[in-house]
Protein backbone atom coordinates (compact mmCIF):
# COMPACT_ATOMS: atom_id res chain seq x y z
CA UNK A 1 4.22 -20.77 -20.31
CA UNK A 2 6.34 -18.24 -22.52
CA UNK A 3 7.33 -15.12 -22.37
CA UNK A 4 4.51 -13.32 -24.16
CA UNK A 5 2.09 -14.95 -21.92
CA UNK A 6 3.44 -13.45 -19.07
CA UNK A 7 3.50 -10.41 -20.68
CA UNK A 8 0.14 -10.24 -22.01
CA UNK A 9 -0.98 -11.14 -18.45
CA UNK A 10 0.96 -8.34 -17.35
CA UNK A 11 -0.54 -5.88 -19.79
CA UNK A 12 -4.35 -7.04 -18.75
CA UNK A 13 -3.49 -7.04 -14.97
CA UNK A 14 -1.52 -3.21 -15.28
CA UNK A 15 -4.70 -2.39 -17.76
CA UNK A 16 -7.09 -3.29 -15.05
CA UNK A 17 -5.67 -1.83 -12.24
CA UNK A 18 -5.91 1.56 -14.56
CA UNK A 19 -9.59 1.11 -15.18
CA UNK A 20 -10.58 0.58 -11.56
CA UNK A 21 -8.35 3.27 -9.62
CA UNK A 22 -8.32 5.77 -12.28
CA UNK A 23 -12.31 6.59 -12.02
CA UNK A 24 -11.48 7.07 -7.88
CA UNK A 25 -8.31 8.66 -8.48
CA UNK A 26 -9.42 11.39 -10.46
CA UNK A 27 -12.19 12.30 -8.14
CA UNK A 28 -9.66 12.66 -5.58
CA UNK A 29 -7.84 14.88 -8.01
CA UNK A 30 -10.94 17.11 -8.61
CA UNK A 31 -12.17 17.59 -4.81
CA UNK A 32 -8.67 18.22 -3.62
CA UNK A 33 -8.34 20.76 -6.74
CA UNK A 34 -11.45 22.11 -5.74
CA UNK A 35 -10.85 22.45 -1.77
CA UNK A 36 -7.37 24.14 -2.81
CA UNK A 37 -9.12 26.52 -4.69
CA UNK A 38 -11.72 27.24 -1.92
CA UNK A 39 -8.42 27.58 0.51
CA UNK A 40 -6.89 30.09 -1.49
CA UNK A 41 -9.95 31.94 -2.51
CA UNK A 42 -10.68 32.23 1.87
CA UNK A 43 -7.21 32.25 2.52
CA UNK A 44 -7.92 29.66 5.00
CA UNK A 45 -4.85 27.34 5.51
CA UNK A 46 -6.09 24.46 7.71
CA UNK A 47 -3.83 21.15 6.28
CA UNK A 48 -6.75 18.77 7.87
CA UNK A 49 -9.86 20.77 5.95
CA UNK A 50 -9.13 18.34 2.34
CA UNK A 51 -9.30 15.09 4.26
CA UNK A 52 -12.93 14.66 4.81
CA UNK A 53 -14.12 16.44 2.12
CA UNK A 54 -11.48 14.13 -0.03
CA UNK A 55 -12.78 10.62 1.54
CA UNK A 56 -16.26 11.42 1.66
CA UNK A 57 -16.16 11.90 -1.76
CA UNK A 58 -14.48 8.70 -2.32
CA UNK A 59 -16.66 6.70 -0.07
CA UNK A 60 -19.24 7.91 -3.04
CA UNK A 61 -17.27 7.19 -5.51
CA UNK A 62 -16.74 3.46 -4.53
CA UNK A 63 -20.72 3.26 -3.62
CA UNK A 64 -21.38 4.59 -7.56
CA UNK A 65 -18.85 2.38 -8.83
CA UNK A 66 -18.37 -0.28 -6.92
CA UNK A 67 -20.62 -2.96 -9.18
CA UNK A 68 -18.42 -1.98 -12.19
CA UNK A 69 -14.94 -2.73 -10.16
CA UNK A 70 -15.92 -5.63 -8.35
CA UNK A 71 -17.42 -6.60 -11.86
CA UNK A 72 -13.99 -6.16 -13.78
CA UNK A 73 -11.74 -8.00 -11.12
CA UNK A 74 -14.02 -10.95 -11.49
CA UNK A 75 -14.03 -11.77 -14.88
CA UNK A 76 -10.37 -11.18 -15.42
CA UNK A 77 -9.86 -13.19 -12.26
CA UNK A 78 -12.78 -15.81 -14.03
CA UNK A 79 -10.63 -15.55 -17.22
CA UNK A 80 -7.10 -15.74 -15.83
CA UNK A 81 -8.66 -19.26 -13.56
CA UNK A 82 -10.10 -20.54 -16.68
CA UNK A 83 -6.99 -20.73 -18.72
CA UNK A 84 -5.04 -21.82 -16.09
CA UNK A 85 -4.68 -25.51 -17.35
CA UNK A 86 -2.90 -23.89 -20.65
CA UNK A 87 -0.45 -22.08 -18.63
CA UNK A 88 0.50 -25.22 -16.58
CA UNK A 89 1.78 -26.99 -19.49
């Protein structure tokens, strides 16, 4: 195995890990954005008030788009098993 096979693993595994937090990540970003905004709009300044709001939203997000992760982490996992007898050697 050389060195630009590891890498190129590497790449795909740090490229997949983008694709399949980033959608949930940036819904995080967006309901905490909005709850701030609702805070400072109210002036209400309860720490506790963007949790559920936060992993409710999340709980969605991974019931929308759970197929397509699960879905990505098995066929990289599929391909990365498959070539396996080429990195052996």
């Amino acid at each position: 195995m050389t060195q630009q096979e590891v890498l190129n693993i590497t790449s795909e595994t740090i490229w997949l890990i983008i694709k399949t937090a980033g959608p949930l990540l940036i819904i995080s970003l967006i309901v905490g954005l909005i709850v701030s905004v609702f805070q400072t709009v109210t002036s209400i300044q309860e720490q506790t008030l963007t949790f559920v709001p936060k992993i409710v939203s999340i709980f969605l997000g991974i019931m929308l788009l759970g197929s397509y992760i699960l879905t990505s982490i098995v066929e990289f996992m599929e391909s990365l098993w498959g070539s396996f007898g080429e990195f052996i050697l």
